[in-house]
N, C-alpha and C. Protein backbone atom coordinates (compact mmCIF):
# COMPACT_ATOMS: atom_id res chain seq x y z
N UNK A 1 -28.19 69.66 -13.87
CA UNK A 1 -29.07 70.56 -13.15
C UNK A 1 -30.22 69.81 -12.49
N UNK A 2 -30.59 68.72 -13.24
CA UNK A 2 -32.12 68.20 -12.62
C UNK A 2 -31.62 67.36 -11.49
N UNK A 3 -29.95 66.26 -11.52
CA UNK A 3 -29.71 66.24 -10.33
C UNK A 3 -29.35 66.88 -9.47
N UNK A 4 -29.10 68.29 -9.32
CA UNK A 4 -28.45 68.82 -8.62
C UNK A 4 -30.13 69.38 -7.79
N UNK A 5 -31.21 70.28 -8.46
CA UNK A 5 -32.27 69.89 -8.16
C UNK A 5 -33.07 68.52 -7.42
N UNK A 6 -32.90 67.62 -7.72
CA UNK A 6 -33.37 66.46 -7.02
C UNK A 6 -32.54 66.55 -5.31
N UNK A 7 -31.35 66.61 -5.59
CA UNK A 7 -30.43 66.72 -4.22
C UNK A 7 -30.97 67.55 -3.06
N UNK A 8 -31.20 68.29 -3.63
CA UNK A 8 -31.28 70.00 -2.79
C UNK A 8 -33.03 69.35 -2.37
N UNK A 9 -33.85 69.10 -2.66
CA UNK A 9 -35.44 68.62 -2.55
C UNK A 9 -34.89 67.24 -1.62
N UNK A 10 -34.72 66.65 -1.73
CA UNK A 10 -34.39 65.24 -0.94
C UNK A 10 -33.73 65.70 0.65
N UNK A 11 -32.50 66.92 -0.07
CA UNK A 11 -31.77 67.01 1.39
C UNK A 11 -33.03 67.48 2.33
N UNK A 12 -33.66 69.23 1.13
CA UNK A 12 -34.50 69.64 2.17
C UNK A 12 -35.58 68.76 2.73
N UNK A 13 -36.10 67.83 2.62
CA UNK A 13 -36.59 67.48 3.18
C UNK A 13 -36.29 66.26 4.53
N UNK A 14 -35.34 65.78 3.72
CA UNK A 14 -34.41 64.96 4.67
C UNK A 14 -34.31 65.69 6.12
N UNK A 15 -33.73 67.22 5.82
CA UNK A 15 -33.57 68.08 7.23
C UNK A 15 -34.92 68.28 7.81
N UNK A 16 -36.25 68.57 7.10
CA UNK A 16 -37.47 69.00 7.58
C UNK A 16 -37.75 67.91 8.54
N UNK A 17 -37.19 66.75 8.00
CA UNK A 17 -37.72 65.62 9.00
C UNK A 17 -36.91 64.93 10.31
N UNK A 18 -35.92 65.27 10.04
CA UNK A 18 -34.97 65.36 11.31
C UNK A 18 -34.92 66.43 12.18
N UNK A 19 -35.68 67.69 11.66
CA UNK A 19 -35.89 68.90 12.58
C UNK A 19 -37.30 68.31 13.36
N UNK A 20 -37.64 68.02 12.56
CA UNK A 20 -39.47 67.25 13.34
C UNK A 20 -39.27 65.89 14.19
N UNK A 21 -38.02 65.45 13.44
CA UNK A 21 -38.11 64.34 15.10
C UNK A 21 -37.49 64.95 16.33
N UNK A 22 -36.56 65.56 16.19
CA UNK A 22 -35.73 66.29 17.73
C UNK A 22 -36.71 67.15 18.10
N UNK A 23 -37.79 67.89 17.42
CA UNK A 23 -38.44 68.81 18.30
C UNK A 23 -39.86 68.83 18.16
N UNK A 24 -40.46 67.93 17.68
CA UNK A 24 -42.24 67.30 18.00
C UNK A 24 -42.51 66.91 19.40
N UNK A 25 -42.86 67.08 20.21
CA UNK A 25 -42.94 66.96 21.45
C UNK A 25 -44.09 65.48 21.85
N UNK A 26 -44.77 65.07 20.85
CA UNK A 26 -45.18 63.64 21.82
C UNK A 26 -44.75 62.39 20.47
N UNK A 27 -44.74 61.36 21.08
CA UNK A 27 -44.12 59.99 20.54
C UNK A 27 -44.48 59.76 19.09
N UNK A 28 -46.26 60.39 18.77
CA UNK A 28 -47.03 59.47 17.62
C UNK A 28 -46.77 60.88 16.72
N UNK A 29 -46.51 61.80 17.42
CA UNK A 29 -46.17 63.34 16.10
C UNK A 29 -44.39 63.09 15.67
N UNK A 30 -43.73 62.71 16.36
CA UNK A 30 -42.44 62.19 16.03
C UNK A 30 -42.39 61.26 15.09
N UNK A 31 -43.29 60.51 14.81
CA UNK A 31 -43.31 59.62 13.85
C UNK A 31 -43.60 59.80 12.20
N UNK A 32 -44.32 61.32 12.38
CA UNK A 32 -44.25 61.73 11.09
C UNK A 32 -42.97 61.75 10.71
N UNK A 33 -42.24 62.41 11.32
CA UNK A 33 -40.36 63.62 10.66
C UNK A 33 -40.04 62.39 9.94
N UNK A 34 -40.00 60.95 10.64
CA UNK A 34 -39.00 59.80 10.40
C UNK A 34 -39.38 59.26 8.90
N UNK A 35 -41.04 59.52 9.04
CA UNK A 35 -41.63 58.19 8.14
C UNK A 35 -41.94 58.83 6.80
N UNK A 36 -42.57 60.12 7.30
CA UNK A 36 -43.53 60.91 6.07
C UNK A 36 -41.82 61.77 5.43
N UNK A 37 -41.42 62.48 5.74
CA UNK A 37 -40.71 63.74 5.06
C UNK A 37 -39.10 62.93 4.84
N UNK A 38 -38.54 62.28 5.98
CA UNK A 38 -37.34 61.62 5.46
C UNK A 38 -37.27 60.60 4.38
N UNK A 39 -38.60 59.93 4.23
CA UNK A 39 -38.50 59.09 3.14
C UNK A 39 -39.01 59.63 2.02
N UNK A 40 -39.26 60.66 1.88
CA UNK A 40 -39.25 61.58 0.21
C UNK A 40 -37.66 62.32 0.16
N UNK A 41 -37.39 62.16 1.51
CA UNK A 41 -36.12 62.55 0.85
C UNK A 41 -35.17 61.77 0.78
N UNK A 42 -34.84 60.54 1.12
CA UNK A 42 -34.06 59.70 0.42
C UNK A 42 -34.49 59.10 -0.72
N UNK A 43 -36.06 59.71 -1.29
CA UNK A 43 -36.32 59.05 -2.81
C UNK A 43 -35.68 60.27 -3.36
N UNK A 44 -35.51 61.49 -3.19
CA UNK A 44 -35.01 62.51 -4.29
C UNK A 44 -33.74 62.52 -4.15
N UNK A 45 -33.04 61.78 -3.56
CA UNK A 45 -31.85 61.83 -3.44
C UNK A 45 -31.60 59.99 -4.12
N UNK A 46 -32.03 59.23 -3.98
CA UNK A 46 -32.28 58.23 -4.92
C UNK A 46 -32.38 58.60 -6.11
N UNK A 47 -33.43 59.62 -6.82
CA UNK A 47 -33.33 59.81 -8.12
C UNK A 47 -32.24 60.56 -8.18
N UNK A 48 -31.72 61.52 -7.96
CA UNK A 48 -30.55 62.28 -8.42
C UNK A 48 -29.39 61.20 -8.33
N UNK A 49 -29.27 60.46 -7.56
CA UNK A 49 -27.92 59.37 -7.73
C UNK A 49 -28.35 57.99 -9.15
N UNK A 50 -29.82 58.09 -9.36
CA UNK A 50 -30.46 57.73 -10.41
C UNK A 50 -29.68 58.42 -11.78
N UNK A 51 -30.54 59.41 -11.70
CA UNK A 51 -30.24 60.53 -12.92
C UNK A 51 -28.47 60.21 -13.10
N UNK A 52 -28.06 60.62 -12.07
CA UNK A 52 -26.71 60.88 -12.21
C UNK A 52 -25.93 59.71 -12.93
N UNK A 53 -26.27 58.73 -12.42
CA UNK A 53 -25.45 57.32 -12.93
C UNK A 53 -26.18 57.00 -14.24
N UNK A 54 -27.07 57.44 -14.76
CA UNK A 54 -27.83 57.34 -15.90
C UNK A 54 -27.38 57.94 -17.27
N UNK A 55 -26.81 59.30 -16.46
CA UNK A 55 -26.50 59.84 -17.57
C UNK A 55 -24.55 59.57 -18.01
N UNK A 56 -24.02 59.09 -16.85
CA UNK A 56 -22.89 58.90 -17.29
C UNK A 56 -22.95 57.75 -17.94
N UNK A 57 -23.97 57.07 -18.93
CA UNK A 57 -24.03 55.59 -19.47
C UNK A 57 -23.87 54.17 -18.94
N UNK A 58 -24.22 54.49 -17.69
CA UNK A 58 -23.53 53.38 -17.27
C UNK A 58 -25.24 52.14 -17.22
N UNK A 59 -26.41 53.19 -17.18
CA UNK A 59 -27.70 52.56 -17.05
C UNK A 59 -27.93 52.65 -15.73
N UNK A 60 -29.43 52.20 -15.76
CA UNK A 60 -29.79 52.13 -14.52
C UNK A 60 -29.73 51.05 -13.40
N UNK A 61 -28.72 51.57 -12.33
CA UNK A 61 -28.42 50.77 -11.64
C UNK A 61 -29.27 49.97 -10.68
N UNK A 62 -28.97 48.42 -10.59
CA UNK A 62 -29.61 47.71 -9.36
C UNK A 62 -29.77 47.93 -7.73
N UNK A 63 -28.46 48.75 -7.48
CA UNK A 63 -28.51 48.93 -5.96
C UNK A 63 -29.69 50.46 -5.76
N UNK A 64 -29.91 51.06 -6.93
CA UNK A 64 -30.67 52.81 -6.47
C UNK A 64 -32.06 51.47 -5.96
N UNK A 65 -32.50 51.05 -7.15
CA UNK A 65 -33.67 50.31 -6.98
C UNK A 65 -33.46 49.39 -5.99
N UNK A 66 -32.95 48.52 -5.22
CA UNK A 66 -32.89 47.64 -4.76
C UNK A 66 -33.20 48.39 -3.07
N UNK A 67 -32.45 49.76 -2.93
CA UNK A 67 -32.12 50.83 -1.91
C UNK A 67 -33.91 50.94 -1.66
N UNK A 68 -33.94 51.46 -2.99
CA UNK A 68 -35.45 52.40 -2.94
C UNK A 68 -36.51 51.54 -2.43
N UNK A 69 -36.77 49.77 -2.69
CA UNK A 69 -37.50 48.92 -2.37
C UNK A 69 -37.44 48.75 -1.23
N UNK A 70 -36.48 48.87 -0.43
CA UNK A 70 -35.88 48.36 1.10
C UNK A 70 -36.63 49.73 1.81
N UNK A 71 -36.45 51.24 1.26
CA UNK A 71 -36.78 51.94 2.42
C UNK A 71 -38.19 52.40 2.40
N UNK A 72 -38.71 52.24 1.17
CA UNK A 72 -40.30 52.21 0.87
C UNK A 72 -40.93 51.54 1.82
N UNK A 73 -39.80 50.14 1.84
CA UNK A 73 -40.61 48.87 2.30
C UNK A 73 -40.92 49.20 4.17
N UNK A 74 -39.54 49.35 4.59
CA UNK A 74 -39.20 48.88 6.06
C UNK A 74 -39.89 50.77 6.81
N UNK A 75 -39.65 51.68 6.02
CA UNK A 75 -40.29 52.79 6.71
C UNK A 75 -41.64 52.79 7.25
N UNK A 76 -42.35 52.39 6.46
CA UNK A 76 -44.03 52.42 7.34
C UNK A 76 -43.95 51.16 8.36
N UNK A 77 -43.74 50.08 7.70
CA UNK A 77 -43.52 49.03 9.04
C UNK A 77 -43.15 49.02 10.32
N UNK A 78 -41.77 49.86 10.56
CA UNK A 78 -41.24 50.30 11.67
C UNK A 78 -42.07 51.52 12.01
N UNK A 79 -42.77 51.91 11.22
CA UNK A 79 -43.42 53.29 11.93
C UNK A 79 -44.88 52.82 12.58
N UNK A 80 -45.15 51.45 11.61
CA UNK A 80 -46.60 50.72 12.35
C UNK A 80 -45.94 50.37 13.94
N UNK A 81 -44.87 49.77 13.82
CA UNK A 81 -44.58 48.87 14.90
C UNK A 81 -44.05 49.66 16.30
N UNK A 82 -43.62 50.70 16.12
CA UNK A 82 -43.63 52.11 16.75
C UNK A 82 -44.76 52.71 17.13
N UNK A 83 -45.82 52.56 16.44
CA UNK A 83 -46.79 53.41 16.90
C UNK A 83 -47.81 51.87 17.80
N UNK A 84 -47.85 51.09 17.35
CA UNK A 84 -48.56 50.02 17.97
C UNK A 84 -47.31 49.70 19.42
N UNK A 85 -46.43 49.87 19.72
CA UNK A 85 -45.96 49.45 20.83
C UNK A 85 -46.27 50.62 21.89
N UNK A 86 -46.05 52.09 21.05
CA UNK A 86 -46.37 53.12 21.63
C UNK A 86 -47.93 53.05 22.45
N UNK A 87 -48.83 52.72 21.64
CA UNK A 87 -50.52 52.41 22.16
C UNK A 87 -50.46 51.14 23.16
N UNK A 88 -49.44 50.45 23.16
CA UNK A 88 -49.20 49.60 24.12
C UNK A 88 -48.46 49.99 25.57
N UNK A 89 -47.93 50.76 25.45
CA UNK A 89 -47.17 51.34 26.49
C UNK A 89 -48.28 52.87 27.16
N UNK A 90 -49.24 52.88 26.18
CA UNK A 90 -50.28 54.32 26.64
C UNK A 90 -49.03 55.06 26.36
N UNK A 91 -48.74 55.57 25.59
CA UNK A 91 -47.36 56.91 25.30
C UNK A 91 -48.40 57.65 25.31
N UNK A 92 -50.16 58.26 24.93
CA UNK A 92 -50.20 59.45 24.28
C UNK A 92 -50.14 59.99 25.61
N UNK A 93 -49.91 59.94 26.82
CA UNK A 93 -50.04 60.88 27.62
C UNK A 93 -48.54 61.64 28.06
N UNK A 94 -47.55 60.77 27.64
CA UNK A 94 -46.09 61.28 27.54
C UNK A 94 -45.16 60.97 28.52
N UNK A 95 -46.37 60.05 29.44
CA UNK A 95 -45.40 59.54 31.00
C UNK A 95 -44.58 59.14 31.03
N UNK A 96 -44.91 57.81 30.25
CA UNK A 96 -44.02 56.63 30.04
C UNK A 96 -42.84 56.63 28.71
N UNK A 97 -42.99 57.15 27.73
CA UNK A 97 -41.81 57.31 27.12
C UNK A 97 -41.53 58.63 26.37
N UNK A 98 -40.08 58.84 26.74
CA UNK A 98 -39.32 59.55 25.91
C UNK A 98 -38.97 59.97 25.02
């Protein structure tokens, strides 16, 4: 139940944040959906594949953690480097990019 719970929290938010990138309308509000709401939801979906492999004895596996370090890591970075190219290009006015 608590993974099946974790799933359903990860997906929903997973979707909250893919609904917010297709339909936020300027470059630096798009950057929330990607950075803020999709990466809580590939951690609750990390723990439920956690939980899950945990409880079938097998322990806790290297790749959930190894996963979880990588998207902790590379999500804000790419979202710095996105938003600093964006202030480079002047996006907030919406001319120049898409």
């Amino acid at each position: 139940m608590l993974t099946a719970l974790f799933l359903l929290i990860g997906a929903a938010f997973a979707l909250i944040g893919s609904v917010g990138l297709a339909r936020l309308p300027d470059l630096f509000m798009r950057l929330h959906g990607p950075t803020k709401a999709t990466t809580l939801g590939i951690g609750g979906i990390l723990i439920a594949s956690i939980l899950h492999f945990s409880d079938q004895g097998q322990g806790v596996s290297l790749h959930e953690i190894l996963i979880t370090l990588f998207v902790f890591t590379t999500a804000p970075i790419s979202a710095y480097l996105v938003a600093r190219t964006g202030l480079h290009l002047d996006a907030r006015n919406g001319d120049n990019v898409d």
